[in-house]
PDB file of N, CA and C in Angstrom:
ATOM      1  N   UNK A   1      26.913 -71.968  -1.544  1.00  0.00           N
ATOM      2  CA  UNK A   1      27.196 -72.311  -2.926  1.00  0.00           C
ATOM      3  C   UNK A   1      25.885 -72.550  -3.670  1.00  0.00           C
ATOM      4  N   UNK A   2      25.996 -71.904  -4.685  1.00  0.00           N
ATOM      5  CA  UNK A   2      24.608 -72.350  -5.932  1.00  0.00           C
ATOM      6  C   UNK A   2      24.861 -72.761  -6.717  1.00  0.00           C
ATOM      7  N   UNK A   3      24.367 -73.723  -8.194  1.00  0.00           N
ATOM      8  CA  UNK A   3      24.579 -74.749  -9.076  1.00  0.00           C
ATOM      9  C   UNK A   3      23.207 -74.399  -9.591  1.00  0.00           C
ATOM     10  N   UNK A   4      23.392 -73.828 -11.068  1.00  0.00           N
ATOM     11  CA  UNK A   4      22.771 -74.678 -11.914  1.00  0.00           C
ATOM     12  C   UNK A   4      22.848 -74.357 -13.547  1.00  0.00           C
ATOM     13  N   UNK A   5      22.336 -75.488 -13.643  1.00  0.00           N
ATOM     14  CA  UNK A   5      22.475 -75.491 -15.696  1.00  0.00           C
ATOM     15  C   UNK A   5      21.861 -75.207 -16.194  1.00  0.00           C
ATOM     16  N   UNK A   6      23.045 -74.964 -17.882  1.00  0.00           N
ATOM     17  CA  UNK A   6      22.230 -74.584 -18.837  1.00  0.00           C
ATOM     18  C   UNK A   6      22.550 -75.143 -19.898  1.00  0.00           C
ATOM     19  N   UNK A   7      21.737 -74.851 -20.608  1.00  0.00           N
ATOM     20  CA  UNK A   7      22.322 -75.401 -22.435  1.00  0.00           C
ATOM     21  C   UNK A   7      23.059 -74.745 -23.620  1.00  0.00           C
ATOM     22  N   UNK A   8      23.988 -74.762 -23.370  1.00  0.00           N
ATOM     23  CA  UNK A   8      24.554 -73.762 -24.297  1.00  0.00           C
ATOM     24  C   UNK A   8      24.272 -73.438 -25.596  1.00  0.00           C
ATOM     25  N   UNK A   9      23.343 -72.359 -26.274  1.00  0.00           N
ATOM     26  CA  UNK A   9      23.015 -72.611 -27.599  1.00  0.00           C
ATOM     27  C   UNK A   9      23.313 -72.147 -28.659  1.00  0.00           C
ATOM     28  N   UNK A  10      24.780 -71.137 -28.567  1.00  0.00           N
ATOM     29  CA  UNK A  10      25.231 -70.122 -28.817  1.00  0.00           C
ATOM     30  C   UNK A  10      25.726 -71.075 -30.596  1.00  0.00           C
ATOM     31  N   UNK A  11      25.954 -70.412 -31.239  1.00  0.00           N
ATOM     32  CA  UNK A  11      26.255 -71.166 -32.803  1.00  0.00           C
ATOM     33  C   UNK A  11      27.502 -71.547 -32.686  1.00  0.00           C
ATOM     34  N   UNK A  12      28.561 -70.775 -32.090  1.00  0.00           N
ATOM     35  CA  UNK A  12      29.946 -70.902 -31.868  1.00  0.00           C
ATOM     36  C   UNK A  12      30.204 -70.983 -29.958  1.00  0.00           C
ATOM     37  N   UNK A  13      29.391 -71.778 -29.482  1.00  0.00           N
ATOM     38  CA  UNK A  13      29.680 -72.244 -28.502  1.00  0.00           C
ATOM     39  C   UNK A  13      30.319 -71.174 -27.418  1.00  0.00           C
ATOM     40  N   UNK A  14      31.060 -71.450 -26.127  1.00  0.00           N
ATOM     41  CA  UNK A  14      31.624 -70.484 -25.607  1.00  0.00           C
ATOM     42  C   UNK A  14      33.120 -70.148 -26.318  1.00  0.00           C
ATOM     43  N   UNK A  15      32.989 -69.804 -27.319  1.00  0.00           N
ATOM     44  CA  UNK A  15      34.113 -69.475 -28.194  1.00  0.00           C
ATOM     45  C   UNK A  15      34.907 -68.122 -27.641  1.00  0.00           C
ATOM     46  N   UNK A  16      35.535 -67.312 -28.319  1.00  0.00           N
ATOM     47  CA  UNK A  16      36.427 -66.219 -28.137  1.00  0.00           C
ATOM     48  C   UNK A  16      35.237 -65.283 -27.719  1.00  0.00           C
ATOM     49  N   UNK A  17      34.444 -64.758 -28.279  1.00  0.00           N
ATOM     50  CA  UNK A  17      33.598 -63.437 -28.384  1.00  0.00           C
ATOM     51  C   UNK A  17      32.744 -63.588 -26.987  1.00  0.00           C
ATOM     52  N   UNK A  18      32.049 -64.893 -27.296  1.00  0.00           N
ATOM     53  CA  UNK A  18      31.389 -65.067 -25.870  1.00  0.00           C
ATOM     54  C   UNK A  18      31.752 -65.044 -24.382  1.00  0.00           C
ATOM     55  N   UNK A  19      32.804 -65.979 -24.882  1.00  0.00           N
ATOM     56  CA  UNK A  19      34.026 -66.279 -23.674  1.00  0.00           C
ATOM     57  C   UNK A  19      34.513 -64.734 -22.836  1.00  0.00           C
ATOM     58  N   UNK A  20      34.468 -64.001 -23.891  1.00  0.00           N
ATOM     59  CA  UNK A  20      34.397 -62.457 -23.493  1.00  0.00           C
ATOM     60  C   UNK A  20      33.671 -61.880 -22.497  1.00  0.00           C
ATOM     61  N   UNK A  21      32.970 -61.976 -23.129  1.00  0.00           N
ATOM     62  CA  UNK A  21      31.245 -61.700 -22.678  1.00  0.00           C
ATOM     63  C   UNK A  21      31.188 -61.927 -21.259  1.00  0.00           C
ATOM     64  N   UNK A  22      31.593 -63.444 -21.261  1.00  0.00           N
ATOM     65  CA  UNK A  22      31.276 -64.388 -19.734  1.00  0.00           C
ATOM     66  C   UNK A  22      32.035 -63.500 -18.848  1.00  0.00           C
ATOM     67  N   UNK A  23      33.044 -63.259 -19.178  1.00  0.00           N
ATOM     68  CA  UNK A  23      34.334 -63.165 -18.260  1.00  0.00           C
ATOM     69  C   UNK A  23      34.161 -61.583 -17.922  1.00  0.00           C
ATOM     70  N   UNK A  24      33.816 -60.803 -18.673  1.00  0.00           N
ATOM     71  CA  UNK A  24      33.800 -59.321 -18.386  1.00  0.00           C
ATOM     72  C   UNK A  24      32.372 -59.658 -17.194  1.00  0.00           C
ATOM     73  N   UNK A  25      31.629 -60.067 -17.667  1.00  0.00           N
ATOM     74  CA  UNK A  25      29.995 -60.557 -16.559  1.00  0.00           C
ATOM     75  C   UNK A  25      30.579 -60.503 -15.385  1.00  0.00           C
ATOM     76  N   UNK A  26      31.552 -62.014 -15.295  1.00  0.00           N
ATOM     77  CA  UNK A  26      31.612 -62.461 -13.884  1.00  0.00           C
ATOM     78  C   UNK A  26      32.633 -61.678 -12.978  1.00  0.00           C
ATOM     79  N   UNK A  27      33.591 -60.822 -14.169  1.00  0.00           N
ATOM     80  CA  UNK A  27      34.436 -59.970 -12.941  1.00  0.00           C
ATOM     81  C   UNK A  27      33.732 -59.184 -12.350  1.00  0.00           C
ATOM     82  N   UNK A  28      32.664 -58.944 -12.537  1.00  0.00           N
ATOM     83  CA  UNK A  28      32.055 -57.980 -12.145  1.00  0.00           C
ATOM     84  C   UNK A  28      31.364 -57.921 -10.545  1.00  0.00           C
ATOM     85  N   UNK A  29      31.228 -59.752  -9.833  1.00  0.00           N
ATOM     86  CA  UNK A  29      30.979 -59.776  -9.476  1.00  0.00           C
ATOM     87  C   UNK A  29      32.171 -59.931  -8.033  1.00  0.00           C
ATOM     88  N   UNK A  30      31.721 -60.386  -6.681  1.00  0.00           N
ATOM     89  CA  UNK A  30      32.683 -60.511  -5.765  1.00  0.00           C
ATOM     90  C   UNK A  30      32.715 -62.737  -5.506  1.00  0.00           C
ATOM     91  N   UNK A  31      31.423 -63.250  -5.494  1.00  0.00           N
ATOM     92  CA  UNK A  31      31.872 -64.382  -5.664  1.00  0.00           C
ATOM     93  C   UNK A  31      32.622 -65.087  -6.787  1.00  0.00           C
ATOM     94  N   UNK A  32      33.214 -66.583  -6.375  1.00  0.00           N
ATOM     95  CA  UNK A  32      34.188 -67.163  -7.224  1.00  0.00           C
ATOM     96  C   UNK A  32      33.038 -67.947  -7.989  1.00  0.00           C
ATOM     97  N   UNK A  33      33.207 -67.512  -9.429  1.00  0.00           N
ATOM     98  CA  UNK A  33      32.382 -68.473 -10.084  1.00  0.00           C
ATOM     99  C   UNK A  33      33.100 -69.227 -11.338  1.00  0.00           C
ATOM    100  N   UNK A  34      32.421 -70.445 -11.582  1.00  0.00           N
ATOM    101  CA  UNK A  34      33.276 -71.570 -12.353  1.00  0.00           C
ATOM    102  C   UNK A  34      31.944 -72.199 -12.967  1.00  0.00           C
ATOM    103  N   UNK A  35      32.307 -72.813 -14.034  1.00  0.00           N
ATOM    104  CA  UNK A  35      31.439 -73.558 -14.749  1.00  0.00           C
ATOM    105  C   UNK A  35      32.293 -74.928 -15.233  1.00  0.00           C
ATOM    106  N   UNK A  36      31.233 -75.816 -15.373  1.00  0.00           N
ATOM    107  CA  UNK A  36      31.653 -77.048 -15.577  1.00  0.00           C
ATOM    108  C   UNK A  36      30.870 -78.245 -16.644  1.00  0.00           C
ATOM    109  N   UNK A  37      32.117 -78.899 -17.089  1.00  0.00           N
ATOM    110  CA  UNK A  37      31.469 -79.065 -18.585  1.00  0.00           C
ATOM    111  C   UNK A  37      32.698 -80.298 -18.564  1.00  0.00           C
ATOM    112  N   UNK A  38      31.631 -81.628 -19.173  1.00  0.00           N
ATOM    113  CA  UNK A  38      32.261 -82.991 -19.355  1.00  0.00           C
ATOM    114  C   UNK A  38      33.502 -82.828 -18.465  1.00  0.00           C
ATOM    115  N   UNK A  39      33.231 -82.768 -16.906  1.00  0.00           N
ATOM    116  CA  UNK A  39      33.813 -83.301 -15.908  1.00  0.00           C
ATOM    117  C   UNK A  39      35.148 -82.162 -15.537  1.00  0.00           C
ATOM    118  N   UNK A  40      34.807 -81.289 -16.561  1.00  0.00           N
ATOM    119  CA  UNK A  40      36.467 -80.035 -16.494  1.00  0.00           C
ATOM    120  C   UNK A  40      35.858 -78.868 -15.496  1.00  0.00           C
ATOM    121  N   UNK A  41      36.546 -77.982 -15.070  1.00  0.00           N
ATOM    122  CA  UNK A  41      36.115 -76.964 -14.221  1.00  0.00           C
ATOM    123  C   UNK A  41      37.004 -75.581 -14.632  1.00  0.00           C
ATOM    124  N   UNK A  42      36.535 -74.199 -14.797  1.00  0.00           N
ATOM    125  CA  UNK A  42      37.619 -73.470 -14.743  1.00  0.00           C
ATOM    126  C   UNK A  42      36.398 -72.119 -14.517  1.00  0.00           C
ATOM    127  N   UNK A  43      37.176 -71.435 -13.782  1.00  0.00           N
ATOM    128  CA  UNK A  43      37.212 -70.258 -13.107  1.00  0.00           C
ATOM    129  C   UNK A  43      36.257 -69.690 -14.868  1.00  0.00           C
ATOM    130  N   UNK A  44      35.091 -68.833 -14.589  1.00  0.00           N
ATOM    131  CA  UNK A  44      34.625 -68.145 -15.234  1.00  0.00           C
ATOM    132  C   UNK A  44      35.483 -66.791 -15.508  1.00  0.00           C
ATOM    133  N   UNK A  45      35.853 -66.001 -14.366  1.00  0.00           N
ATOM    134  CA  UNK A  45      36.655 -64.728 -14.315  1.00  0.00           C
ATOM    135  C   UNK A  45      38.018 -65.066 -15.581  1.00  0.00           C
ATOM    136  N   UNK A  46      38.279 -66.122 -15.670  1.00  0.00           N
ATOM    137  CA  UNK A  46      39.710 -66.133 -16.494  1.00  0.00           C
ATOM    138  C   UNK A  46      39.153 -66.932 -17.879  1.00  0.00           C
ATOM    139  N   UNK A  47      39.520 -65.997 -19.044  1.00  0.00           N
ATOM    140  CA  UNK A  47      39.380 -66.143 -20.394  1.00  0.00           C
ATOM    141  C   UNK A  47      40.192 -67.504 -20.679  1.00  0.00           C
ATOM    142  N   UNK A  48      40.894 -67.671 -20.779  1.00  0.00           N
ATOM    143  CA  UNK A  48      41.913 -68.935 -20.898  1.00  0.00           C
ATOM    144  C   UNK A  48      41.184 -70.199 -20.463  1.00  0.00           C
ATOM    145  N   UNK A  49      40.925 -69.977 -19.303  1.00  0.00           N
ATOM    146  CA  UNK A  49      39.914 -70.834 -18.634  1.00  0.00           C
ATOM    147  C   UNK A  49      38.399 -71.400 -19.301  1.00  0.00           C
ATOM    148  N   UNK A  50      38.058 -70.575 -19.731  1.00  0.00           N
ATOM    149  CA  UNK A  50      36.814 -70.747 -20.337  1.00  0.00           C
ATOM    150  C   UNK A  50      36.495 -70.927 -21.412  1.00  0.00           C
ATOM    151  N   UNK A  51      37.914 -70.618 -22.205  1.00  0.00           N
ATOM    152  CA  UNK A  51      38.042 -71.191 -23.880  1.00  0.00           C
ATOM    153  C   UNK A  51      38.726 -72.754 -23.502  1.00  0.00           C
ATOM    154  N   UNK A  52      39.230 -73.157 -22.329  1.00  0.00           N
ATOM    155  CA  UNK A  52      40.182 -74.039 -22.342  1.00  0.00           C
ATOM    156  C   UNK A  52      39.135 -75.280 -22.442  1.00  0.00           C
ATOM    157  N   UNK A  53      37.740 -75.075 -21.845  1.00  0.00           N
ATOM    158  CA  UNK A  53      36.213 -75.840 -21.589  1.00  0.00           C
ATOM    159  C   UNK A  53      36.412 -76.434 -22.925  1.00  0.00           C
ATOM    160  N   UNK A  54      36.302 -75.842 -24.359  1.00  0.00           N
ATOM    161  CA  UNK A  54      35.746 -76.408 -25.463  1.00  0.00           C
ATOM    162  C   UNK A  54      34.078 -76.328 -25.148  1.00  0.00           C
ATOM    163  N   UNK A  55      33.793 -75.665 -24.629  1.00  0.00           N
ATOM    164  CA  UNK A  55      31.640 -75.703 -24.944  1.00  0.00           C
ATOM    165  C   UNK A  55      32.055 -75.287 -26.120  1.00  0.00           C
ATOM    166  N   UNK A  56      30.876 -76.094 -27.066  1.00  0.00           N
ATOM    167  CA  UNK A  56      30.079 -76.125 -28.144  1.00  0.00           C
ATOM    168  C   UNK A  56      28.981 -76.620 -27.837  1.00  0.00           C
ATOM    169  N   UNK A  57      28.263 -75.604 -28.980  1.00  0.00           N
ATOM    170  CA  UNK A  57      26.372 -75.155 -29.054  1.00  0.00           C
ATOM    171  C   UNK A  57      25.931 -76.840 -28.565  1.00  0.00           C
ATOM    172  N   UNK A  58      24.644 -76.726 -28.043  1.00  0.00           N
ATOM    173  CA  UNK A  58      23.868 -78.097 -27.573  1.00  0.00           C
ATOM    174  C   UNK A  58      24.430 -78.650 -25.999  1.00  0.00           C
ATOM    175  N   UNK A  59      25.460 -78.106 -25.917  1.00  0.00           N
ATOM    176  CA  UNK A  59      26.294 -78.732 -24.150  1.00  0.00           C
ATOM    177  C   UNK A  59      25.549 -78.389 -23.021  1.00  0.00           C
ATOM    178  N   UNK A  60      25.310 -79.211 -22.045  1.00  0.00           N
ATOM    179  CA  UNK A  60      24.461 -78.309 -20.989  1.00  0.00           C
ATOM    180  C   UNK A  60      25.938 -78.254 -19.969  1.00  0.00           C
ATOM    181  N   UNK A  61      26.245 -76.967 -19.251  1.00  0.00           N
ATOM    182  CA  UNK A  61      27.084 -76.961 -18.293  1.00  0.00           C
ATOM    183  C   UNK A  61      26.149 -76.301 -17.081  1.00  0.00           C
ATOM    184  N   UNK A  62      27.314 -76.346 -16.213  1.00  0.00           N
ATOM    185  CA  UNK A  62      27.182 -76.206 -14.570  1.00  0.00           C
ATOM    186  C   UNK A  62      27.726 -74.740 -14.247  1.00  0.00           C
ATOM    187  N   UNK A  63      26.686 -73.318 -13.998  1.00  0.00           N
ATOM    188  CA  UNK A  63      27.117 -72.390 -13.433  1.00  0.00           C
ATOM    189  C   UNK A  63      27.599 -72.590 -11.863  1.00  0.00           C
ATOM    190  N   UNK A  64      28.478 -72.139 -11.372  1.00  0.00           N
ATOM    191  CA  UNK A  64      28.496 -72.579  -9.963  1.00  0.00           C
ATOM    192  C   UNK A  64      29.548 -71.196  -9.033  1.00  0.00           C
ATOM    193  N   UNK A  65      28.337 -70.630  -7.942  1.00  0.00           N
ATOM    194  CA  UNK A  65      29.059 -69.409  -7.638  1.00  0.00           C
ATOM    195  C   UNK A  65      28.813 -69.910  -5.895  1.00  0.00           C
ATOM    196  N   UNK A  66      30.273 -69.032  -5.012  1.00  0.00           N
ATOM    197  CA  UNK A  66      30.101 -69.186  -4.077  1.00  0.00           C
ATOM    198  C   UNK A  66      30.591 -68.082  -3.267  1.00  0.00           C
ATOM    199  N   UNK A  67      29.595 -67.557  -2.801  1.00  0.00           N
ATOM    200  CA  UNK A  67      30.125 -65.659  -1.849  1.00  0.00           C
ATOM    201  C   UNK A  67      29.415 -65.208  -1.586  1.00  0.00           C
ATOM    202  N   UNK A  68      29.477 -63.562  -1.469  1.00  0.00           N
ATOM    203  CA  UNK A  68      28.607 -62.419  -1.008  1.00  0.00           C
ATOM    204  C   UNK A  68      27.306 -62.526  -2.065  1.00  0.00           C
ATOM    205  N   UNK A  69      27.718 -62.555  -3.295  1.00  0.00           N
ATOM    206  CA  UNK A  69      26.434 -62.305  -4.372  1.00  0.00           C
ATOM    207  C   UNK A  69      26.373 -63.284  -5.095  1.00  0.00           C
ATOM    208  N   UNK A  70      26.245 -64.756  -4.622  1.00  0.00           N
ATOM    209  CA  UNK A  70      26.235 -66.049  -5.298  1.00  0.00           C
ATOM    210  C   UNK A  70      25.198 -66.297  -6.050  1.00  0.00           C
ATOM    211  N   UNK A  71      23.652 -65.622  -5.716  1.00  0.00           N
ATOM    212  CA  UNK A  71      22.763 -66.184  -5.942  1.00  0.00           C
ATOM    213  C   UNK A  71      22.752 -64.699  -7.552  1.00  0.00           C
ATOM    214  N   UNK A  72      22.962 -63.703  -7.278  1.00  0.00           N
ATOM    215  CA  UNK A  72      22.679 -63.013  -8.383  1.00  0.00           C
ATOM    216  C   UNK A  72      23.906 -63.285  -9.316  1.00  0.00           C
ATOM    217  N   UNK A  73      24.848 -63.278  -9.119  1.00  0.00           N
ATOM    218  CA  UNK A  73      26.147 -64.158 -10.095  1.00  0.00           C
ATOM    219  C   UNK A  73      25.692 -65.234 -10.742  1.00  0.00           C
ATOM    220  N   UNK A  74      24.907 -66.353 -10.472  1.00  0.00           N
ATOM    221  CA  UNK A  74      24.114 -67.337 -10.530  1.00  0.00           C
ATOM    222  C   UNK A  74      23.566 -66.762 -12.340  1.00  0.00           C
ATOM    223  N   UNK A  75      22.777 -66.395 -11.488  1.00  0.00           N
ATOM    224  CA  UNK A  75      21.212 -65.680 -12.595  1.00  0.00           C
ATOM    225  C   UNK A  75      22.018 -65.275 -13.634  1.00  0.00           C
ATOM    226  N   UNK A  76      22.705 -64.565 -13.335  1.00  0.00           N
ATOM    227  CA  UNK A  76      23.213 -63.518 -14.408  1.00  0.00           C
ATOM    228  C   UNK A  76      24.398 -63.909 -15.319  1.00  0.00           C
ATOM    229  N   UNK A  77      24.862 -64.987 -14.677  1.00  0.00           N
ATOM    230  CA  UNK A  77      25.748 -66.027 -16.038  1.00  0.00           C
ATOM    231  C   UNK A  77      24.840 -66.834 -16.737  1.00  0.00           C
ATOM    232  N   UNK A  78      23.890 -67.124 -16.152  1.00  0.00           N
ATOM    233  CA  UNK A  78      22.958 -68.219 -16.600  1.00  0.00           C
ATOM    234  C   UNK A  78      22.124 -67.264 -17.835  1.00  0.00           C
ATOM    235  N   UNK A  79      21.583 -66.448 -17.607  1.00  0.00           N
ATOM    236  CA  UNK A  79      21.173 -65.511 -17.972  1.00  0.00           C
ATOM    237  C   UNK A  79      21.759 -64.586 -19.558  1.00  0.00           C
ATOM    238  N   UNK A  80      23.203 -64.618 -19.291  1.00  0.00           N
ATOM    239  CA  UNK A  80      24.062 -64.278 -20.366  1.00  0.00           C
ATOM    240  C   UNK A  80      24.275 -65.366 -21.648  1.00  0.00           C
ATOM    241  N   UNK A  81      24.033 -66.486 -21.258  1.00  0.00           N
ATOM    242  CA  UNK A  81      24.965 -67.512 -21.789  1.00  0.00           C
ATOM    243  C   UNK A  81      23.213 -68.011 -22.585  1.00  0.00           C
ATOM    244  N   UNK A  82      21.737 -67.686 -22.040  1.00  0.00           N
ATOM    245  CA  UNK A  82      20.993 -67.958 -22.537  1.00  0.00           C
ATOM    246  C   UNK A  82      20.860 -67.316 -24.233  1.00  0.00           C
ATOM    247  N   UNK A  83      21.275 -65.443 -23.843  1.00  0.00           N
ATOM    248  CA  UNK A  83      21.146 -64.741 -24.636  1.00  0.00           C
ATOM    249  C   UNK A  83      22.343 -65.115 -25.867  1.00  0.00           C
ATOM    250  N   UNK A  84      23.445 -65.607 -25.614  1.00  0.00           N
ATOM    251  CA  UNK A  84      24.642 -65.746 -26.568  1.00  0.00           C
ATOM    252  C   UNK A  84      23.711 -66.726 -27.484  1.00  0.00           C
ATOM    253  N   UNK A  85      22.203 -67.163 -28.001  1.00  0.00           N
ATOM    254  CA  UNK A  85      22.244 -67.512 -29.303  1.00  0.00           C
ATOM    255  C   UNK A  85      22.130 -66.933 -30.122  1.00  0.00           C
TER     256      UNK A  85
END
């Protein structure tokens, strides 16, 4: 398992468009990845899930992947969610 944060700085937070974004990313991969935000958890792969968070811009959350490609799943949400400002 890998963990780590970021700051979300996106203007509209992980809103609809982004939330997109995330979720098309992480299916992509084979580990289960989830992010976590003021104590909630939900599956990155599921849209519902990740609008259900409420991130808004300034939040730091918790990428967190665990599998075959944990460590590049990792990077590459972290990575996405830098670019959404």
């Amino acid at each position: 398992m890998i963990k780590k944060e970021v700051m979300v700085n996106s203007a509209t937070g992980l809103h609809a468009r982004p939330a997109t974004l995330l979720v098309k990313k992480a299916s992509s991969f084979k580990s289960d990845i989830f992010i976590e935000s003021n104590g909630k958890k939900a599956n990155v792969k599921s849209l519902i899930g990740v609008l259900s968070l409420g991130v808004t811009k300034g939040l730091k959350i918790s990428v967190i992947a665990s599998g075959d490609d944990e460590a590049l799943a990792v990077d590459e949400i972290v990575r996405l969610i830098k670019l959404l400002e």
